[in-house]
PDB file of N, CA and C in Angstrom:
ATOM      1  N   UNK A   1      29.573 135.245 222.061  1.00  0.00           N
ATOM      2  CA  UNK A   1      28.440 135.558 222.896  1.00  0.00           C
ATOM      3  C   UNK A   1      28.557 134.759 224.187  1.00  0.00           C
ATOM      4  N   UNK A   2      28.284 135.406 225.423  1.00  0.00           N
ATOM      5  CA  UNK A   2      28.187 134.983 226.135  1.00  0.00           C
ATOM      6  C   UNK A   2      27.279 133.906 226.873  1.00  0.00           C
ATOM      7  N   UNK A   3      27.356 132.496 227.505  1.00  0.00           N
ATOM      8  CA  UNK A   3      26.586 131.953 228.311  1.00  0.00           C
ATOM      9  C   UNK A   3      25.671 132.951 229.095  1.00  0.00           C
ATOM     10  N   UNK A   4      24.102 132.270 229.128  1.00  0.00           N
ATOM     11  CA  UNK A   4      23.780 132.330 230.487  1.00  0.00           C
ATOM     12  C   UNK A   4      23.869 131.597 231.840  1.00  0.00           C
ATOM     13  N   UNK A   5      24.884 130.776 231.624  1.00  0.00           N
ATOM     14  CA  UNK A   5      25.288 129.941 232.657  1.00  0.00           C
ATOM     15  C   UNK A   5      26.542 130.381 233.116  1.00  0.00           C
ATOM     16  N   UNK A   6      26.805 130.748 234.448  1.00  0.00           N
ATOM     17  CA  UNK A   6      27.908 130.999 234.574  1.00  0.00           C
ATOM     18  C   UNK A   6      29.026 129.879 235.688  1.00  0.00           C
ATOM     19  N   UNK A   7      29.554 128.909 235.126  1.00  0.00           N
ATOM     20  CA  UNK A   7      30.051 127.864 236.315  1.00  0.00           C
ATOM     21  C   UNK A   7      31.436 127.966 236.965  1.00  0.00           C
ATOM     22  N   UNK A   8      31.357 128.104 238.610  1.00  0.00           N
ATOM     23  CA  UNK A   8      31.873 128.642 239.108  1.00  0.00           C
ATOM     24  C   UNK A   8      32.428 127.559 239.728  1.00  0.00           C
ATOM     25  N   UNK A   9      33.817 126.878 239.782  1.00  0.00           N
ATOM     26  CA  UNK A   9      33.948 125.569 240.258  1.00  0.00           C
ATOM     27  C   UNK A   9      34.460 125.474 241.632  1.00  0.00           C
ATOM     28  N   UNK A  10      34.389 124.941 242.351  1.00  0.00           N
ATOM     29  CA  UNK A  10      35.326 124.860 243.662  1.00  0.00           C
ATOM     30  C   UNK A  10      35.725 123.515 243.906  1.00  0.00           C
ATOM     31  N   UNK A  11      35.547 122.148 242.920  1.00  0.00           N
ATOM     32  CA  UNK A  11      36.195 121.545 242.701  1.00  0.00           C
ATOM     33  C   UNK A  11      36.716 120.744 241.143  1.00  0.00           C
ATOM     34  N   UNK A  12      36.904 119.583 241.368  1.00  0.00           N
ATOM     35  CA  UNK A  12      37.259 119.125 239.846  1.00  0.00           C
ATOM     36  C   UNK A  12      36.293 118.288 239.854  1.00  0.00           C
ATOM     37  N   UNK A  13      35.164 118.545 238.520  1.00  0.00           N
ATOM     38  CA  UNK A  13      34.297 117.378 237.989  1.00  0.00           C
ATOM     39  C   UNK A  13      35.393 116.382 237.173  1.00  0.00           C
ATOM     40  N   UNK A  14      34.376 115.101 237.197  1.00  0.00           N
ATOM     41  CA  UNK A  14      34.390 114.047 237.099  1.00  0.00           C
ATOM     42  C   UNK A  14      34.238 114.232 235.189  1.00  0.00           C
ATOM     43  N   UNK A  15      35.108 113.386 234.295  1.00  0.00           N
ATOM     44  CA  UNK A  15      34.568 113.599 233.037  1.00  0.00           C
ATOM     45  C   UNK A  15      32.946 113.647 232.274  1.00  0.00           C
ATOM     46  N   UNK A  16      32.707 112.285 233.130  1.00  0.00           N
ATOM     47  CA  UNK A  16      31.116 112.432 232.613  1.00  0.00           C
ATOM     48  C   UNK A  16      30.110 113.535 232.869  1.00  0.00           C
ATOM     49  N   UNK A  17      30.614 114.224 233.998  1.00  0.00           N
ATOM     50  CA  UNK A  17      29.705 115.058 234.913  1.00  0.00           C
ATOM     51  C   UNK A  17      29.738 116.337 233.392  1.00  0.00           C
ATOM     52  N   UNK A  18      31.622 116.186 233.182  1.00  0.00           N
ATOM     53  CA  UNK A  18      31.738 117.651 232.166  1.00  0.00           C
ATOM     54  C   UNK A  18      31.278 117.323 230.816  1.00  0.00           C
ATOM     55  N   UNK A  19      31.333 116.386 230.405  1.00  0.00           N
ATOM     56  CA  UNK A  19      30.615 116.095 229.319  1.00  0.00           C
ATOM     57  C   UNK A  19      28.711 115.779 229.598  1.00  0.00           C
ATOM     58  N   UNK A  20      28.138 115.836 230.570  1.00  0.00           N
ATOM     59  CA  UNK A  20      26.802 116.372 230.962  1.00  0.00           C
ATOM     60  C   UNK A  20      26.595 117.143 230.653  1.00  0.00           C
ATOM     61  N   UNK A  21      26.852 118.194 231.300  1.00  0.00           N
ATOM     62  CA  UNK A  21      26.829 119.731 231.513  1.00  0.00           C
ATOM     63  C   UNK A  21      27.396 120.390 229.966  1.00  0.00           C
ATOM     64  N   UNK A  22      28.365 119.626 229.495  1.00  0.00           N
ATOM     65  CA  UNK A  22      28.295 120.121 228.096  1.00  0.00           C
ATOM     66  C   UNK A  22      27.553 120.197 226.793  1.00  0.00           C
ATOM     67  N   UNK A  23      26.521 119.123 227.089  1.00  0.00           N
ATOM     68  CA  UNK A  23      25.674 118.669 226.200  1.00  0.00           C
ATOM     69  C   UNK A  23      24.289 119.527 226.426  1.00  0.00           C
ATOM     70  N   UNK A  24      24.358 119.736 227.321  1.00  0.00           N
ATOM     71  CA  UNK A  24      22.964 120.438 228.206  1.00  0.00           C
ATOM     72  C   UNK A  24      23.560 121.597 227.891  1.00  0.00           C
ATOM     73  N   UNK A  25      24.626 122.336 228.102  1.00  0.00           N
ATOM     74  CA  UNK A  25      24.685 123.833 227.648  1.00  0.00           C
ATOM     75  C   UNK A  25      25.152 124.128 226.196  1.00  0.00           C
ATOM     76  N   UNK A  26      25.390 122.720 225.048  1.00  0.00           N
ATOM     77  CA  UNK A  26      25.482 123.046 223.778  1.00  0.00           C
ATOM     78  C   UNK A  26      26.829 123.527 223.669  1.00  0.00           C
ATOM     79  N   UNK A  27      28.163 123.727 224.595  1.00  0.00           N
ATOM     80  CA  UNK A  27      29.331 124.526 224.240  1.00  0.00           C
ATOM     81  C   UNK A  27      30.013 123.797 225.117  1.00  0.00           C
ATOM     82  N   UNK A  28      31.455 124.572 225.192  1.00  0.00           N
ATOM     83  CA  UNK A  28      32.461 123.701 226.201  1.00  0.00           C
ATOM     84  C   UNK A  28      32.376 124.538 227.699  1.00  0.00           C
ATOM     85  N   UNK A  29      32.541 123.772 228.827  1.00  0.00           N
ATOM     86  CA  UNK A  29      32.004 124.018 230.139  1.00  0.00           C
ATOM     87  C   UNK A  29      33.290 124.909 230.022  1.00  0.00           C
ATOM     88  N   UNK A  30      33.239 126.278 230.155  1.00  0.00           N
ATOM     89  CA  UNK A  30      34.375 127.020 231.115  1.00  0.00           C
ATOM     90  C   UNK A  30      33.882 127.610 232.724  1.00  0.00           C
ATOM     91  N   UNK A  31      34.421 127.155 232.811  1.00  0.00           N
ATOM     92  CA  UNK A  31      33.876 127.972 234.591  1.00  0.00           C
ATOM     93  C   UNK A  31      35.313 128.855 235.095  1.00  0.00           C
ATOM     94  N   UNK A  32      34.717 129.920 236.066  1.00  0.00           N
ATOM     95  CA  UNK A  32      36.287 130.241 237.258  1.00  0.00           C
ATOM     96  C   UNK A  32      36.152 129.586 238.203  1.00  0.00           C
ATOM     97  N   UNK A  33      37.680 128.950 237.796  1.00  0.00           N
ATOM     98  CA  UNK A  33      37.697 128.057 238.673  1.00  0.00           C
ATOM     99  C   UNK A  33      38.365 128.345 240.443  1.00  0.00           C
ATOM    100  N   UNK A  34      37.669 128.233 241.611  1.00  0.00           N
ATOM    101  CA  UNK A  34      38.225 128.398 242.634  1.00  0.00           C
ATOM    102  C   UNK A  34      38.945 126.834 243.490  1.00  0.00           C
ATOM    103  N   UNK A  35      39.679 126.572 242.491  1.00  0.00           N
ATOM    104  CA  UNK A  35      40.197 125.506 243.558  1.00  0.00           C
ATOM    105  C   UNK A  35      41.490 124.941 243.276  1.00  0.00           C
ATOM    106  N   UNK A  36      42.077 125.232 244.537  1.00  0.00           N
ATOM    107  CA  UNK A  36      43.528 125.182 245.189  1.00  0.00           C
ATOM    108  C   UNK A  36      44.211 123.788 244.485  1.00  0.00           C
ATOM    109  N   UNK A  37      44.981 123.819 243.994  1.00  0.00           N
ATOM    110  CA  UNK A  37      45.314 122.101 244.029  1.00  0.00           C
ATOM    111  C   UNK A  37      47.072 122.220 244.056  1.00  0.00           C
ATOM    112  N   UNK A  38      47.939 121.338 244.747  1.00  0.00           N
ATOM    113  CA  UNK A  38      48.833 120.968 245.187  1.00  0.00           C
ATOM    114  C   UNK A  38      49.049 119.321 245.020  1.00  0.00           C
ATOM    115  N   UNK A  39      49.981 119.188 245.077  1.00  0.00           N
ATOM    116  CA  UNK A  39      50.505 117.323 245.076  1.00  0.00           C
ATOM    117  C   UNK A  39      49.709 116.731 246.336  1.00  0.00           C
ATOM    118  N   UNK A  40      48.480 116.099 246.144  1.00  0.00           N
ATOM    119  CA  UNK A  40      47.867 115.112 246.527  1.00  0.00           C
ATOM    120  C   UNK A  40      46.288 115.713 247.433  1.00  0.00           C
ATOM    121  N   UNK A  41      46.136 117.339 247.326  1.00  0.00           N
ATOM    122  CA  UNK A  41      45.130 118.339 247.531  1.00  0.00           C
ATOM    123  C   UNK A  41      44.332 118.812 246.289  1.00  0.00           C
ATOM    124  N   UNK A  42      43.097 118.810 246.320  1.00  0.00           N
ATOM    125  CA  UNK A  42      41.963 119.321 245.760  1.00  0.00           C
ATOM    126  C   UNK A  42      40.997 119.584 246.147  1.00  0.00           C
ATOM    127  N   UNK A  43      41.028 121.291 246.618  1.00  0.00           N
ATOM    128  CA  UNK A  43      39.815 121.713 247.300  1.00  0.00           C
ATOM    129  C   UNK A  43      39.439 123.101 247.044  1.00  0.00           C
ATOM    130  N   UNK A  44      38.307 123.427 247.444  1.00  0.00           N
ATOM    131  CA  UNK A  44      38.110 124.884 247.400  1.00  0.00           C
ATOM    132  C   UNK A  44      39.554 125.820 247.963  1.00  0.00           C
ATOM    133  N   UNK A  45      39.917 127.114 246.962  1.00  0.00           N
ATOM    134  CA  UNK A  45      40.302 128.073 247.542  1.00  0.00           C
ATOM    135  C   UNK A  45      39.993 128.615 248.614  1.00  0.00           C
ATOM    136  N   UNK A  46      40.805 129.178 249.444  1.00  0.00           N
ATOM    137  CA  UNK A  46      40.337 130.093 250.039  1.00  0.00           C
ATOM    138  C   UNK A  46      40.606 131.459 250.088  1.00  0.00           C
ATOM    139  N   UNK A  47      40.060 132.248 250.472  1.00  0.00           N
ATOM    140  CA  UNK A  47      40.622 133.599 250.298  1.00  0.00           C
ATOM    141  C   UNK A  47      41.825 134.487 250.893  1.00  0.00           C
ATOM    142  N   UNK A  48      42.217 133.696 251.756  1.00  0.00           N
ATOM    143  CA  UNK A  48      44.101 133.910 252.822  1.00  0.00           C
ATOM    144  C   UNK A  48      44.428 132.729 252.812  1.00  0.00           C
ATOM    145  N   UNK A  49      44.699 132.271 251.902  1.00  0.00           N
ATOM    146  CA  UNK A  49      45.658 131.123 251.729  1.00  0.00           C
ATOM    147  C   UNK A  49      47.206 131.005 252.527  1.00  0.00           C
ATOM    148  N   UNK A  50      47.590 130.188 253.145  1.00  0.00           N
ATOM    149  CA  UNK A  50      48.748 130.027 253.804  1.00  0.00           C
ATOM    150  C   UNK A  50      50.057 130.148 252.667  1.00  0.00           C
ATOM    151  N   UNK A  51      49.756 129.121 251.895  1.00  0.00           N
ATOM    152  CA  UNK A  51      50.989 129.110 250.742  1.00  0.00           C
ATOM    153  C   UNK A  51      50.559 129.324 249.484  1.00  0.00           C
ATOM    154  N   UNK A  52      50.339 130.798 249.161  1.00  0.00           N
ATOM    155  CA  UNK A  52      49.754 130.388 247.364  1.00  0.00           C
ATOM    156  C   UNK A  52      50.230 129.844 246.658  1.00  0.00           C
ATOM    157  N   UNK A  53      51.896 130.484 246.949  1.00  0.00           N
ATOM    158  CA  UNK A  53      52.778 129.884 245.659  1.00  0.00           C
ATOM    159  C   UNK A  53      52.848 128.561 245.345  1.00  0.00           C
ATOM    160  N   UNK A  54      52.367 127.336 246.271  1.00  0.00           N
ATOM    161  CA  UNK A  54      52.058 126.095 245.970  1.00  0.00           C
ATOM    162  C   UNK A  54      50.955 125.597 245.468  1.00  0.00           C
ATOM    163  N   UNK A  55      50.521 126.298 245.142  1.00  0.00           N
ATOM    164  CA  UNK A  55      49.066 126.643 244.323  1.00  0.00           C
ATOM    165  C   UNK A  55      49.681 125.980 242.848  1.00  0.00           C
ATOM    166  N   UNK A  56      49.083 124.762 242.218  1.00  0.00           N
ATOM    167  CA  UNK A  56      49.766 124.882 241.041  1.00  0.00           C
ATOM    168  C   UNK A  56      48.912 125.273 239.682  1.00  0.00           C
ATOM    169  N   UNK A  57      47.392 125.605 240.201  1.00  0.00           N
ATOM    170  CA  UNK A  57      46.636 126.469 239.272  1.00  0.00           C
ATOM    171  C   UNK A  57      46.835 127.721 239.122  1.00  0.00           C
ATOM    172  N   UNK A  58      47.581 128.192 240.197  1.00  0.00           N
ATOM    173  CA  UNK A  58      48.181 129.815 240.292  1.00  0.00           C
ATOM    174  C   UNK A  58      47.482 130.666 240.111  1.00  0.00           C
ATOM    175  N   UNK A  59      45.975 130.362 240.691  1.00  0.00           N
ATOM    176  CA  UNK A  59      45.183 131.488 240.858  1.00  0.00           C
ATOM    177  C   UNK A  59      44.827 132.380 242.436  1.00  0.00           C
ATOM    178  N   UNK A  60      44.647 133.222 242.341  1.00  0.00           N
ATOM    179  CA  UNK A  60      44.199 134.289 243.131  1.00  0.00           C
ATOM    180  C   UNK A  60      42.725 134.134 243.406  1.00  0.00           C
ATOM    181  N   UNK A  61      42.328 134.782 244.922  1.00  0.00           N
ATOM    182  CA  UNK A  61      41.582 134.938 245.066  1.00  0.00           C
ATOM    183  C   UNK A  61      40.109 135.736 244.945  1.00  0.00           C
ATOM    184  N   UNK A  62      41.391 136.993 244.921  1.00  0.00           N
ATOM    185  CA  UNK A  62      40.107 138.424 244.637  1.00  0.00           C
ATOM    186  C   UNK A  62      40.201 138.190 243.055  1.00  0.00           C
ATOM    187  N   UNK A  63      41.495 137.566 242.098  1.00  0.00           N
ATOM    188  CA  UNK A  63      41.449 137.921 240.955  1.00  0.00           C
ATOM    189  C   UNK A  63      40.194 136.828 240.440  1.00  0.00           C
ATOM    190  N   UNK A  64      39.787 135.890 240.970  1.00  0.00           N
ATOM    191  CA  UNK A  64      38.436 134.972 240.400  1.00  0.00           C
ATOM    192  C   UNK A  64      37.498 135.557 240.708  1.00  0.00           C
ATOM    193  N   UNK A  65      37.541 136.461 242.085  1.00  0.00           N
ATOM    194  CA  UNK A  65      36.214 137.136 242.213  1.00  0.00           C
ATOM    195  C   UNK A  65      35.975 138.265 241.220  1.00  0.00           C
ATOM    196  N   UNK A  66      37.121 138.687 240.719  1.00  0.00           N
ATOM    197  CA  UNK A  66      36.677 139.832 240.011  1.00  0.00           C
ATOM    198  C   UNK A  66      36.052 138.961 238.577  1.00  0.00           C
ATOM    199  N   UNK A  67      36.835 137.873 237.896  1.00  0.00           N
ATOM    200  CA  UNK A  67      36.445 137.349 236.817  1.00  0.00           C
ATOM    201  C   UNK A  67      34.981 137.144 236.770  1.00  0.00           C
ATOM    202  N   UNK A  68      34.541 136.632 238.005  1.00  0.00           N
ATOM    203  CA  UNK A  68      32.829 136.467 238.438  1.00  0.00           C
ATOM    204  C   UNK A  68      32.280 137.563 238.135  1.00  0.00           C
ATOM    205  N   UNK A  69      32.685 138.928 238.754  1.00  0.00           N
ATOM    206  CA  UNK A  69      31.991 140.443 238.766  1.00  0.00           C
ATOM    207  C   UNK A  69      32.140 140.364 237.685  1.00  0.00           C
ATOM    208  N   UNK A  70      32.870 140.363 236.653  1.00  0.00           N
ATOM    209  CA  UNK A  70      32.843 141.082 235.108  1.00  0.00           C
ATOM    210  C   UNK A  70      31.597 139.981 234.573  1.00  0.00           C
ATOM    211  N   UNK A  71      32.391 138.623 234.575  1.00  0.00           N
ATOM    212  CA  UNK A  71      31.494 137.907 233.869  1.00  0.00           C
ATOM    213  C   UNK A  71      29.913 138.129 233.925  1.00  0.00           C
ATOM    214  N   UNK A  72      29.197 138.281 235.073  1.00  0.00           N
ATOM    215  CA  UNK A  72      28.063 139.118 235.575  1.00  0.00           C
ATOM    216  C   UNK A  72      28.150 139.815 235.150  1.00  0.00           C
ATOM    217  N   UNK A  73      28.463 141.223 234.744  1.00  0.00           N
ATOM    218  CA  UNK A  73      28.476 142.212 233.731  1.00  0.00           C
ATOM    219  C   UNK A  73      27.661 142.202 232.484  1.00  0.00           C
ATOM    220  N   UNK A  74      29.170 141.535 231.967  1.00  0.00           N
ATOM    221  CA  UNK A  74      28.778 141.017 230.644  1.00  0.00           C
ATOM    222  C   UNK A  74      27.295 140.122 230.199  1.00  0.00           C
ATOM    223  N   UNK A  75      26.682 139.329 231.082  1.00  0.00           N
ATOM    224  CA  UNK A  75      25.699 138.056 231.445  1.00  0.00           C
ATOM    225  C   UNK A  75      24.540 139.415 231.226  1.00  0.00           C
ATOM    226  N   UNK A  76      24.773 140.182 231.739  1.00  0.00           N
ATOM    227  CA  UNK A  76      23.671 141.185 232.363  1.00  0.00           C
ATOM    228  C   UNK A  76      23.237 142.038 231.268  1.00  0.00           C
ATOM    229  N   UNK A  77      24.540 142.570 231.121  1.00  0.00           N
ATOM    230  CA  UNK A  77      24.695 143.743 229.344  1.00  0.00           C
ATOM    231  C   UNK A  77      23.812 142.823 227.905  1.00  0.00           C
ATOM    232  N   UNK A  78      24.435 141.882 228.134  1.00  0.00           N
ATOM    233  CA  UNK A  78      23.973 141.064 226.812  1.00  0.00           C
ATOM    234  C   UNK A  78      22.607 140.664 226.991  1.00  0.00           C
ATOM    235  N   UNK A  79      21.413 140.486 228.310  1.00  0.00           N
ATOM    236  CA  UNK A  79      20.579 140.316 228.559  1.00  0.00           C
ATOM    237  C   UNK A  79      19.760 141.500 228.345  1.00  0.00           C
ATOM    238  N   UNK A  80      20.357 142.343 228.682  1.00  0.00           N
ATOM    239  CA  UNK A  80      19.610 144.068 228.567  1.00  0.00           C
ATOM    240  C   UNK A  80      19.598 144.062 226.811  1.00  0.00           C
ATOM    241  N   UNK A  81      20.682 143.786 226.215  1.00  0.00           N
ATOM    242  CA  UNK A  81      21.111 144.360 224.625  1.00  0.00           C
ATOM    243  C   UNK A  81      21.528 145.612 225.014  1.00  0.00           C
ATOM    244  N   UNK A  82      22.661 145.987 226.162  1.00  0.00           N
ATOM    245  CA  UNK A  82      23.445 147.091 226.019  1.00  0.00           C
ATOM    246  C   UNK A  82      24.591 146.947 225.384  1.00  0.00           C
ATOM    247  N   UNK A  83      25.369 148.065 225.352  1.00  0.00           N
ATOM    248  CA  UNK A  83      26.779 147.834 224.637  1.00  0.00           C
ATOM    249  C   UNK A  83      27.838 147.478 225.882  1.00  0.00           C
ATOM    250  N   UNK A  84      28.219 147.005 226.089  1.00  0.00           N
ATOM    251  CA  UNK A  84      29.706 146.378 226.875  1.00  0.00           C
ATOM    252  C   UNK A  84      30.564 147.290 226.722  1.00  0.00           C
ATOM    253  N   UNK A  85      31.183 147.982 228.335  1.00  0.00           N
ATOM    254  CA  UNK A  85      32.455 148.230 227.833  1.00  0.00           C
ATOM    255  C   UNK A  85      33.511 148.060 228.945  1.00  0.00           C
ATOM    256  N   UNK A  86      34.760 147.384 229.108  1.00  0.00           N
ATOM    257  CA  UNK A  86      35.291 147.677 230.131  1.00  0.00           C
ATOM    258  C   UNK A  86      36.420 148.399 230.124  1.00  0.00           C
ATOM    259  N   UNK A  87      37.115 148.929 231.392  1.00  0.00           N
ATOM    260  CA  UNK A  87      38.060 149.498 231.354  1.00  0.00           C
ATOM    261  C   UNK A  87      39.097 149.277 230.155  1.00  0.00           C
ATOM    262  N   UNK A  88      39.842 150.657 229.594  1.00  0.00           N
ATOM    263  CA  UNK A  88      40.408 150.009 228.280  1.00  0.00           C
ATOM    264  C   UNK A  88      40.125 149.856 226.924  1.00  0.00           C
ATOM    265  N   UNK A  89      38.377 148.931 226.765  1.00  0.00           N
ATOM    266  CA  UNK A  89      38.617 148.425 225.791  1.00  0.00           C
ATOM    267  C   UNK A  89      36.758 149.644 224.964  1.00  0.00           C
ATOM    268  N   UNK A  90      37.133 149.675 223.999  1.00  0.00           N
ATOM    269  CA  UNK A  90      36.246 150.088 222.654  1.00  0.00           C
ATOM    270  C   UNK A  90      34.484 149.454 223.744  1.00  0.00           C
ATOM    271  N   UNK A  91      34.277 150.164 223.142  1.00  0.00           N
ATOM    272  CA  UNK A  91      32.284 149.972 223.493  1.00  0.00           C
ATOM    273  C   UNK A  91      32.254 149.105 222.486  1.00  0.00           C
ATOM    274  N   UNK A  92      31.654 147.863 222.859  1.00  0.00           N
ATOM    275  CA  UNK A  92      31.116 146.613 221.684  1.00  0.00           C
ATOM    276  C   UNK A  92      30.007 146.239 221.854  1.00  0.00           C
ATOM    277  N   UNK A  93      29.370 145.565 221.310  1.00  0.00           N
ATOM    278  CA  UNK A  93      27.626 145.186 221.593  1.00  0.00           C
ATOM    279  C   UNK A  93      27.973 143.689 221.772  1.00  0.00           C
ATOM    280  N   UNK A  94      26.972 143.732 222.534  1.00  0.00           N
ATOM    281  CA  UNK A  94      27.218 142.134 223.142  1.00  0.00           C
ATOM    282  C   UNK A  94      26.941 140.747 222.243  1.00  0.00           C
ATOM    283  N   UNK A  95      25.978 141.154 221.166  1.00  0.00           N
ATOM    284  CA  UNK A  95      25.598 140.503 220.321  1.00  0.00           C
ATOM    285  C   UNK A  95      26.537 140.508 218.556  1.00  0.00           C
ATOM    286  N   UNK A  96      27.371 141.198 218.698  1.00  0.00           N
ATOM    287  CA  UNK A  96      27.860 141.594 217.276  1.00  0.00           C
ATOM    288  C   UNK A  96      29.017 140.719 217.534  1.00  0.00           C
ATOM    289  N   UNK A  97      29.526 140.505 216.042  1.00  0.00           N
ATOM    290  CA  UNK A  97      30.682 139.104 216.028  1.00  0.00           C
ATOM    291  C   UNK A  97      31.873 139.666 216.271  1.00  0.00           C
TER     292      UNK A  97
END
């Protein structure tokens, strides 16, 4: 089942901060994460990045935005009690194991 929290990072918390936020949301913090990191850089992505491939989280830009859009989806479906479905996959209910 999905969070209603959805954490969207653009940098790196601090341990205590993630063990906060973990205790307060009862589960382990996953967020999409938007942020660039390289040998001795840690910062927000951006969306035209000069060098991705030095990216050593090796994420994309539109591909986190889309993770956001679905995740919203899903946040939304399971709030309604509709059935979920995305491209691909079987109609599931948001609530069933």
């Amino acid at each position: 089942m999905a969070s209603r929290v959805l954490p969207v990072r653009i940098h790196d918390l601090e341990s205590a901060d993630i063990k906060l936020c973990e205790s307060a949301l009862g589960n382990v913090l996953r967020g999409v994460d938007f942020i660039y990191k390289s040998p001795g850089v840690n910062r927000p992505l951006r969306s035209k990045e000069e060098r991705p491939q030095d990216n050593l989280n090796n994420v994309l830009y539109r591909d986190q935005i889309n993770k956001v859009a679905n995740s919203i989806k899903e946040i939304t479906s399971g709030l309604k009690g509709e059935p979920l479905e995305f491209s691909g996959e079987k109609k599931r209910s948001f609530f069933s194991d």
